[in-house]
Protein backbone atom coordinates (compact mmCIF):
# COMPACT_ATOMS: atom_id res chain seq x y z
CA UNK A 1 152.26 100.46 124.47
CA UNK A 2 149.46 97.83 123.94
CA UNK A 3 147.20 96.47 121.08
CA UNK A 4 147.74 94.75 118.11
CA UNK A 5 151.23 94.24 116.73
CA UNK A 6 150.87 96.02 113.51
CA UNK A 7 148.49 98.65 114.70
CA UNK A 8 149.12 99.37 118.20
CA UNK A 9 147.68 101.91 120.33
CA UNK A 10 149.01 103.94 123.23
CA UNK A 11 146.46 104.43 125.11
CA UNK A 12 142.94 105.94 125.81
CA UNK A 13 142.61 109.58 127.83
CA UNK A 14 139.06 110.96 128.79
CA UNK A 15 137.71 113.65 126.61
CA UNK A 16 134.53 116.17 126.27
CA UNK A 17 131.97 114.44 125.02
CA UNK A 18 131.62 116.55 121.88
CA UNK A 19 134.93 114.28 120.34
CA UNK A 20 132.70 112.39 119.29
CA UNK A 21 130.96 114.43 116.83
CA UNK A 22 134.07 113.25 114.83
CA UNK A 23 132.43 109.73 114.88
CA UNK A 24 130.83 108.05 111.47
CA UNK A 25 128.52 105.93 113.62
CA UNK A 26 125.30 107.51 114.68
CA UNK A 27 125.25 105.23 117.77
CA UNK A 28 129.11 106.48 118.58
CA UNK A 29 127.88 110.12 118.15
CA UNK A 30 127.89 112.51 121.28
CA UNK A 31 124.41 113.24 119.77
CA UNK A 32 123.88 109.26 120.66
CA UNK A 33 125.39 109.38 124.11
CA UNK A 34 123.57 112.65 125.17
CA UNK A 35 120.58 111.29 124.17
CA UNK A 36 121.22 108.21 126.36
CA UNK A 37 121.99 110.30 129.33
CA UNK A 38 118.77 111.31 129.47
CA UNK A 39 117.62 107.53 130.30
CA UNK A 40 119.67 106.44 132.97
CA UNK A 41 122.76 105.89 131.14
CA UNK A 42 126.13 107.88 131.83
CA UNK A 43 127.94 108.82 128.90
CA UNK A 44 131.53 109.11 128.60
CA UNK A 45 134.07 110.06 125.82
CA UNK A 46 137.55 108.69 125.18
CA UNK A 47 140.44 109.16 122.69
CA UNK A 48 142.18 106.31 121.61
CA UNK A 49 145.82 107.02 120.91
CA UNK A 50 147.31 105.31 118.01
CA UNK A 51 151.20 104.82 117.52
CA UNK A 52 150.45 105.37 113.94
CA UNK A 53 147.26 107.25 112.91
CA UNK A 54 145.74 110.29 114.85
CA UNK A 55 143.40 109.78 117.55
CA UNK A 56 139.71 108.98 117.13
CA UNK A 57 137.19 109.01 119.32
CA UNK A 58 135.34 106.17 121.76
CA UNK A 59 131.83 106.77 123.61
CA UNK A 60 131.15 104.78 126.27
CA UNK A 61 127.75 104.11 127.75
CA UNK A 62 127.01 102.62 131.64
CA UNK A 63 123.91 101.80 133.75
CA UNK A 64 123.43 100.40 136.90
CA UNK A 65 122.50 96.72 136.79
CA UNK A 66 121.86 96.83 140.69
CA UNK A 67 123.14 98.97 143.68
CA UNK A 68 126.93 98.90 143.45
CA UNK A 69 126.87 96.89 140.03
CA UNK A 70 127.24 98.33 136.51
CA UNK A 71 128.17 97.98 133.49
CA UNK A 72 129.49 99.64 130.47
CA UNK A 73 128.81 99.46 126.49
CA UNK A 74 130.29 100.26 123.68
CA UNK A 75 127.78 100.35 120.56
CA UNK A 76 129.58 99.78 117.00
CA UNK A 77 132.97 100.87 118.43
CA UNK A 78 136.04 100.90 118.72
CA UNK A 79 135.79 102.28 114.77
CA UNK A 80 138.92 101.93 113.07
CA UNK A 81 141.07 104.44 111.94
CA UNK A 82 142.34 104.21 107.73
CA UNK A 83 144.76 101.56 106.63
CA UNK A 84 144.38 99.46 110.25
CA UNK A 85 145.23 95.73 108.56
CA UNK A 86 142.25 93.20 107.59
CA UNK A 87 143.09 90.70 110.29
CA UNK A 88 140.76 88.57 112.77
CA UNK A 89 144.24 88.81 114.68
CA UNK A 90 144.31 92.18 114.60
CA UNK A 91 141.14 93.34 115.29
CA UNK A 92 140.66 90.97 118.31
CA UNK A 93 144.19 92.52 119.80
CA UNK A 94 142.57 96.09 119.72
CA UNK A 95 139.57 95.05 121.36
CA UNK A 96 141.45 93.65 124.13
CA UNK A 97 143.65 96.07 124.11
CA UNK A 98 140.88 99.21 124.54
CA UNK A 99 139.22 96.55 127.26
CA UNK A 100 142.26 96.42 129.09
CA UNK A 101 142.92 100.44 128.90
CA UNK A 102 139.46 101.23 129.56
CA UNK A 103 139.13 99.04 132.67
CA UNK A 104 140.66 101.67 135.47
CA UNK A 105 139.22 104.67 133.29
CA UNK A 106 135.55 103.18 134.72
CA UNK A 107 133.67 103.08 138.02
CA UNK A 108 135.24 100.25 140.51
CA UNK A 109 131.86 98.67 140.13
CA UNK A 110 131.79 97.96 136.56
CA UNK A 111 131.32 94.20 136.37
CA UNK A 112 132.00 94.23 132.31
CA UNK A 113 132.38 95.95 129.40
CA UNK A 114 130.49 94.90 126.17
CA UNK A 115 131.28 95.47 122.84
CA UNK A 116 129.38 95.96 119.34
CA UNK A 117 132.01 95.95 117.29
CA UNK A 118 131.39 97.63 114.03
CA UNK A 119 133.56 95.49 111.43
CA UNK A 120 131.83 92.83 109.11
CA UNK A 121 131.59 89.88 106.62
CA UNK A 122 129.39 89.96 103.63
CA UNK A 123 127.40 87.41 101.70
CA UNK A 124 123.94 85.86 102.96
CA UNK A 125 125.91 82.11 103.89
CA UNK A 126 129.14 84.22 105.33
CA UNK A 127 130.33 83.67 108.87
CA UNK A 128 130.81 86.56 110.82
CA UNK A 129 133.68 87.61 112.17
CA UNK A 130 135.36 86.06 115.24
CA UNK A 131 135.65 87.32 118.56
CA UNK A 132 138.34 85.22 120.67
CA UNK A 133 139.03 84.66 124.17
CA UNK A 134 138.44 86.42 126.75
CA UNK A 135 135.71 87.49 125.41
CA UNK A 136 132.22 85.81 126.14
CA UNK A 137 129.26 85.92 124.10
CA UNK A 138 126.67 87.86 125.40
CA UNK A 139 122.79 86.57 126.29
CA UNK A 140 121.57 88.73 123.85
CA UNK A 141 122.62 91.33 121.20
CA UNK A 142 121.75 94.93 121.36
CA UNK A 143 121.81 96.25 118.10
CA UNK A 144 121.10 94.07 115.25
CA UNK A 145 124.59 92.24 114.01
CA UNK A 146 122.91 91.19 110.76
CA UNK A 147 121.75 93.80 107.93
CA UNK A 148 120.90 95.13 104.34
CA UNK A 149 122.79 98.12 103.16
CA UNK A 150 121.76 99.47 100.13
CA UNK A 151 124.61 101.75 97.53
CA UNK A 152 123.05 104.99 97.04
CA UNK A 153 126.12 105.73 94.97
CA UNK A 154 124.26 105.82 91.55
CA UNK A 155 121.54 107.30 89.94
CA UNK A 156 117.70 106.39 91.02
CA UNK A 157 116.89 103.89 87.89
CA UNK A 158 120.47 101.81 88.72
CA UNK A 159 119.40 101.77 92.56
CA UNK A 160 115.94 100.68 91.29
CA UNK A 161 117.21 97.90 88.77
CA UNK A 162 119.27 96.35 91.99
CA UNK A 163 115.85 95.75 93.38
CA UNK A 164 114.03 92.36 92.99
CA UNK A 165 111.08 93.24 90.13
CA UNK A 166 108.46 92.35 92.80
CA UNK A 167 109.64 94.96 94.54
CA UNK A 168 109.69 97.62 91.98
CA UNK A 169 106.32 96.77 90.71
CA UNK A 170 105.57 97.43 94.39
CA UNK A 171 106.85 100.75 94.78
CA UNK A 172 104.72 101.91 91.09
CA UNK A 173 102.02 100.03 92.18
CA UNK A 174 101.70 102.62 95.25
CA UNK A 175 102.29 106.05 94.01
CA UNK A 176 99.44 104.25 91.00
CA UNK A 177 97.36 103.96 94.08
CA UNK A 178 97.11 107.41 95.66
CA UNK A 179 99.87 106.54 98.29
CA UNK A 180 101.48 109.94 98.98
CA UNK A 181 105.04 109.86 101.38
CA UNK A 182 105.12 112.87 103.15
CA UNK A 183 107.91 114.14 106.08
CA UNK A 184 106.67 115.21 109.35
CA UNK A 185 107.64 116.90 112.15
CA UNK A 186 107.29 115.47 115.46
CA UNK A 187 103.69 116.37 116.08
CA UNK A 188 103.19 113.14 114.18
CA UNK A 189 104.83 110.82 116.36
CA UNK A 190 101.37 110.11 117.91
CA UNK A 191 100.31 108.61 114.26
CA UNK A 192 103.58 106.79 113.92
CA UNK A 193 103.16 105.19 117.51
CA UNK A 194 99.76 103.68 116.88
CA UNK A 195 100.99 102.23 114.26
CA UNK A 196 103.92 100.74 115.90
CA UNK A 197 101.46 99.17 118.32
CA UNK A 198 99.83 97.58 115.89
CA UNK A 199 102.76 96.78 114.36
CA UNK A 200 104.50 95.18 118.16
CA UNK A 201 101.33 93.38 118.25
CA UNK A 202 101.18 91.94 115.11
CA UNK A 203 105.07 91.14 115.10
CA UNK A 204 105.74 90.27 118.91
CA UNK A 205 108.10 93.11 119.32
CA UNK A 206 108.95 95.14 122.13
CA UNK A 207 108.71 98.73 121.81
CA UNK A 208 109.33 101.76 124.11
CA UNK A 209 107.14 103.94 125.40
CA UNK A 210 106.28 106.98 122.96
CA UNK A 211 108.00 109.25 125.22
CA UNK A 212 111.39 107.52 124.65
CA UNK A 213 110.37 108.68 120.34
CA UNK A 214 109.25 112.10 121.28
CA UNK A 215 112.22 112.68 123.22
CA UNK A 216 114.44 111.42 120.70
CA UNK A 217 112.95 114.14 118.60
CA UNK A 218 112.75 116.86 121.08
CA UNK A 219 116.67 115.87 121.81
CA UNK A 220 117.64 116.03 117.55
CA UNK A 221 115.92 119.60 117.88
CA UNK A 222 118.11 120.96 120.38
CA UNK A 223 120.89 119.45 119.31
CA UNK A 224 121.58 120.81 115.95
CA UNK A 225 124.45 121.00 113.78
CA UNK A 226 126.21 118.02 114.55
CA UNK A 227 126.22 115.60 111.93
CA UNK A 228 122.64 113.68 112.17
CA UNK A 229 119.19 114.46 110.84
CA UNK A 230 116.30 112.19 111.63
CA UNK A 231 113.19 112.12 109.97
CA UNK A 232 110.03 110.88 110.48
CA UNK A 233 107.70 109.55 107.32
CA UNK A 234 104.59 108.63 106.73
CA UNK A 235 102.60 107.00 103.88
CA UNK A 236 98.63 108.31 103.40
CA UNK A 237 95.59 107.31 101.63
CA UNK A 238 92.99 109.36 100.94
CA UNK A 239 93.52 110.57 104.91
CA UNK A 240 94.13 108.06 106.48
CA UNK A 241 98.37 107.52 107.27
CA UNK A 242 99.00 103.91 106.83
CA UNK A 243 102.58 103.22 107.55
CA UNK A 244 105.70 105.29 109.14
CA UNK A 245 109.05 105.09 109.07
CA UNK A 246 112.08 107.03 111.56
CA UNK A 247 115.18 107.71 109.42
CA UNK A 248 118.43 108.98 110.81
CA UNK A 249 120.91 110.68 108.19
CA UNK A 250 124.42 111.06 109.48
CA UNK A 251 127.83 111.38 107.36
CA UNK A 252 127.48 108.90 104.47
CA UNK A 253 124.82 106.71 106.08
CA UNK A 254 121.25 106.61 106.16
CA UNK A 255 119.82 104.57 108.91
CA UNK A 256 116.20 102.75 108.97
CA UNK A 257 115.59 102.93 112.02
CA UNK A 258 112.13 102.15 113.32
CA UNK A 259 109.02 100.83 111.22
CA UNK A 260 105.48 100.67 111.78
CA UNK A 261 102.23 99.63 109.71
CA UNK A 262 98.58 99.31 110.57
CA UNK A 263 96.40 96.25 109.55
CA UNK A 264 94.50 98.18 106.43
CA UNK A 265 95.12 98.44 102.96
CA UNK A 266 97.80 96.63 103.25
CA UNK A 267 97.40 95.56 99.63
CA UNK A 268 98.38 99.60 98.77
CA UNK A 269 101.94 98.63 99.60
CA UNK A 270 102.89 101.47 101.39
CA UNK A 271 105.95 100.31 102.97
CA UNK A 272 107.65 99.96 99.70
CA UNK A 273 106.89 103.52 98.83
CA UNK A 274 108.20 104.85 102.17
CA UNK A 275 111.37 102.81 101.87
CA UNK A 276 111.85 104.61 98.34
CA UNK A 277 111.34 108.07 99.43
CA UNK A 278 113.78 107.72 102.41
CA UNK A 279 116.34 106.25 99.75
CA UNK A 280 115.73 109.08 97.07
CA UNK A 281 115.28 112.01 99.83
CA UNK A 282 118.90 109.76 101.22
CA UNK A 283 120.91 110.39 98.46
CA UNK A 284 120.01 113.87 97.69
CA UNK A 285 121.24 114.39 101.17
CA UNK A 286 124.75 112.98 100.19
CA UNK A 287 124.17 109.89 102.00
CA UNK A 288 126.07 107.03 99.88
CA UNK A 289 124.27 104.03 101.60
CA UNK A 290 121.39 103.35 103.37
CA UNK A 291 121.33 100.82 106.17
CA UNK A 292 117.71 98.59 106.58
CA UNK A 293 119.50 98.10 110.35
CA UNK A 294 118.43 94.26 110.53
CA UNK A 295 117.35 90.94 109.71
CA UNK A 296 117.42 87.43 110.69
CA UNK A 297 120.68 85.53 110.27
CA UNK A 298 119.90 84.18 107.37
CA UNK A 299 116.97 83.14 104.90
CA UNK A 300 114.90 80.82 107.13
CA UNK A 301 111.48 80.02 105.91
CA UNK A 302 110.69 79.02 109.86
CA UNK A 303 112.42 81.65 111.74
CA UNK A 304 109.48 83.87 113.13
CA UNK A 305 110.72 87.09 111.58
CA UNK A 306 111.15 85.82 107.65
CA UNK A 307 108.83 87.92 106.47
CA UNK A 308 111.08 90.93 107.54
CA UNK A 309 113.85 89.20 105.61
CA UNK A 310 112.49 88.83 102.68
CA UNK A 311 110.82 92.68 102.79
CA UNK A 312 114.41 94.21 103.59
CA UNK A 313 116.58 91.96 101.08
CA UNK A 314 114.16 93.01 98.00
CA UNK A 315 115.54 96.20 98.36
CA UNK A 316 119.23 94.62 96.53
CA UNK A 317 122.14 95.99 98.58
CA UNK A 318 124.97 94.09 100.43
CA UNK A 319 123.88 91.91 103.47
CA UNK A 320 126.65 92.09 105.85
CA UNK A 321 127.40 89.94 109.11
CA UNK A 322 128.91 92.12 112.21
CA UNK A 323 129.91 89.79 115.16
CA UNK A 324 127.46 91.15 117.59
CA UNK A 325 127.42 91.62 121.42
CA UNK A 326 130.45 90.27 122.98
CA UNK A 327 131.28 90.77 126.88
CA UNK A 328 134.71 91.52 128.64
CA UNK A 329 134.75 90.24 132.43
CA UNK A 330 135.93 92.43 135.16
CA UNK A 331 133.70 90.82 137.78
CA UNK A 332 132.73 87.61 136.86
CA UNK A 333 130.37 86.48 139.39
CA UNK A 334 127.85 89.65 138.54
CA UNK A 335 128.24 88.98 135.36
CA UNK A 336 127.37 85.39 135.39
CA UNK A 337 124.49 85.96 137.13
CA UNK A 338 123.04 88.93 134.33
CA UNK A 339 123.89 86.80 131.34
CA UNK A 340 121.79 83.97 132.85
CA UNK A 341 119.15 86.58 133.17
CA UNK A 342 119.51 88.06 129.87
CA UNK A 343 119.25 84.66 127.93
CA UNK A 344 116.35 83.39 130.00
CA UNK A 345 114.88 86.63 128.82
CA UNK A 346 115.74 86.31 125.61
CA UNK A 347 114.36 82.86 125.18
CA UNK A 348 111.10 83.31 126.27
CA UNK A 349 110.58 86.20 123.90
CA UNK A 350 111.71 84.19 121.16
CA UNK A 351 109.26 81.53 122.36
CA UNK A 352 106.51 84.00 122.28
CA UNK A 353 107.63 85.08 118.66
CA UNK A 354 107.88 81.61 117.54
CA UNK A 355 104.16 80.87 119.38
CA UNK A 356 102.53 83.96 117.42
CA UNK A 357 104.49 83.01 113.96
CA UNK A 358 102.60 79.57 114.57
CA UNK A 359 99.29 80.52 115.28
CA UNK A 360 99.21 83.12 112.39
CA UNK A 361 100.25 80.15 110.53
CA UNK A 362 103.01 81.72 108.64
């Protein structure tokens, strides 16, 4: 028996990947870890055993780093099961404690294990959780630790009032205008990713290529009936589409998760209006929240990506702090070696992002 003293688990034992359609985390979906699979990554399914609660599931994620070096991730997991205590204590002794279990359940070449653990903080000026020792923080996060989630829980005019006025006058000020939010299927992903080039440009973003979006599509298509649907939006004018958004509904939770905007009529505010539709079409799905998935830290008039901040937090909704990307060593000389790698990478884009932000002298 191992894990945290008041919560302890038993172990973890392999299972089909389909466990994991139990999962309330798109990104710990099988859906998720299928998808994966079909870009290099291996996806594996666990079941962590729990003295006291019934099992729940744990996808795992590995790529090669270089020949005979991998290593393994674990988006937004381990989840927790109901009633497991609110303790920094606690919730550090599981994630050893799954580290430790996990580590002869992977590939002899694994050189670590890292972890997006899906519990929180909330406030704009909170601190987010701690991650202890051994645990190392990563050279950069994968998903987005910091976010916006918006309570679809009441009616449209209370979800509207949490809004900053701005915001609403935003939203009328674009259905006044002709803007018309439509849902597409995924013959317009060729719209929505010249937009997104604009939008990477404009931003300093990296993007994938639009075969990584069509095949997320193609890959929602054939697999149905498991918990998510994603949606693709866009926002016209008289013809011409001039923003797009990629929604993913799943469980309770809607998830924003990609954006793009060309460089004309900006003034229509057609963001706003896509952000609305998504909510409203959100919550007549059942979805109780949606998630803007990201923003900076915290409200920084100089960080290069403030603009983004501001745009998601006028929505209302709870901004929450998740600890981000945090590393568990089984080989510590590889993984040395790609942390220095990642953060070198990771600085110069931020340089690059901070370069643009200056020139466009925002």
């Amino acid at each position: 028996m191992a894990g945290p003293g008041q919560f302890p688990i038993r172990g973890l034992i392999p299972a089909d990947l389909a466990s994991c359609n139990r999962a309330s985390s798109f990104l710990q979906s099988a859906f998720w870890g299928s998808f994966k699979a079909r870009f290099g990554w291996n996806a594996r399914a666990f079941l962590i055993e729990w003295e006291y609660a019934e099992p729940t599931p744990l996808l795992v994620i590995r790529r090669r780093l270089a020949p005979g070096i991998t290593f393994a991730y674990v988006p937004w997991g381990p989840e927790l099961p109901a009633g497991f205590p609110d303790s920094d204590n606690e919730r550090n002794g599981l994630l050893l404690a799954v580290a430790d279990h996990l580590k002869p359940l992977l590939s002899p070449d694994t050189a670590f294990i890292r972890f997006d653990p899906p519990w929180y903080s909330e406030g704009a000026d909170a601190a987010p959780p701690p991650v202890f020792q051994p645990f190392a923080r990563s050279g950069a996060d994968i998903q987005p630790p910091d976010t916006v989630i918006v309570s679809l829980a009441e009616d449209e005019e209370a979800i509207l009032s949490q809004m900053k006025p701005k915001w609403r006058y935003n939203i009328r000020l674009a259905e006044k205008k002709g803007v018309t939010v439509r849902r597409q299927d995924a013959g317009g992903l060729d719209t929505f990713y010249r937009l997104y080039g604009e939008t990477a440009k404009r931003d300093g973003i990296a993007i994938h290529g639009i075969d990584y979006y069509k095949t997320l599509f193609s890959h929602a298509a054939d697999y149905p009936g498991n918990g998510q649907d994603l949606r693709l939006y866009t926002a016209d004018h008289e013809g011409e589409t001039l923003a797009a958004v990629i929604i993913i509904f799943r469980g309770t939770t809607a998830t924003y998760l990609y954006g793009a905007s060309g460089d004309t009529k900006r003034n229509l505010m057609a963001p706003y209006a896509l952000q609305w539709q998504a909510m409203k079409d959100a919550k007549a799905a059942g979805c109780l929240e949606y998630d803007l998935f990201g923003i900076p830290p915290r409200d920084d008039p100089g960080h290069p990506m403030a603009g983004l901040y501001r745009f998601k937090t006028g929505f209302g909704g709870r901004i929450i702090h998740r600890p981000g990307s945090w590393d568990y060593t089984y080989r510590h000389v590889m993984r040395r070696l790609f942390n220095a790698a990642e953060t070198l990478r990771k600085k110069l884009r931020d340089a690059k992002k901070r370069q643009r932000y200056r020139k466009n002298g925002l």
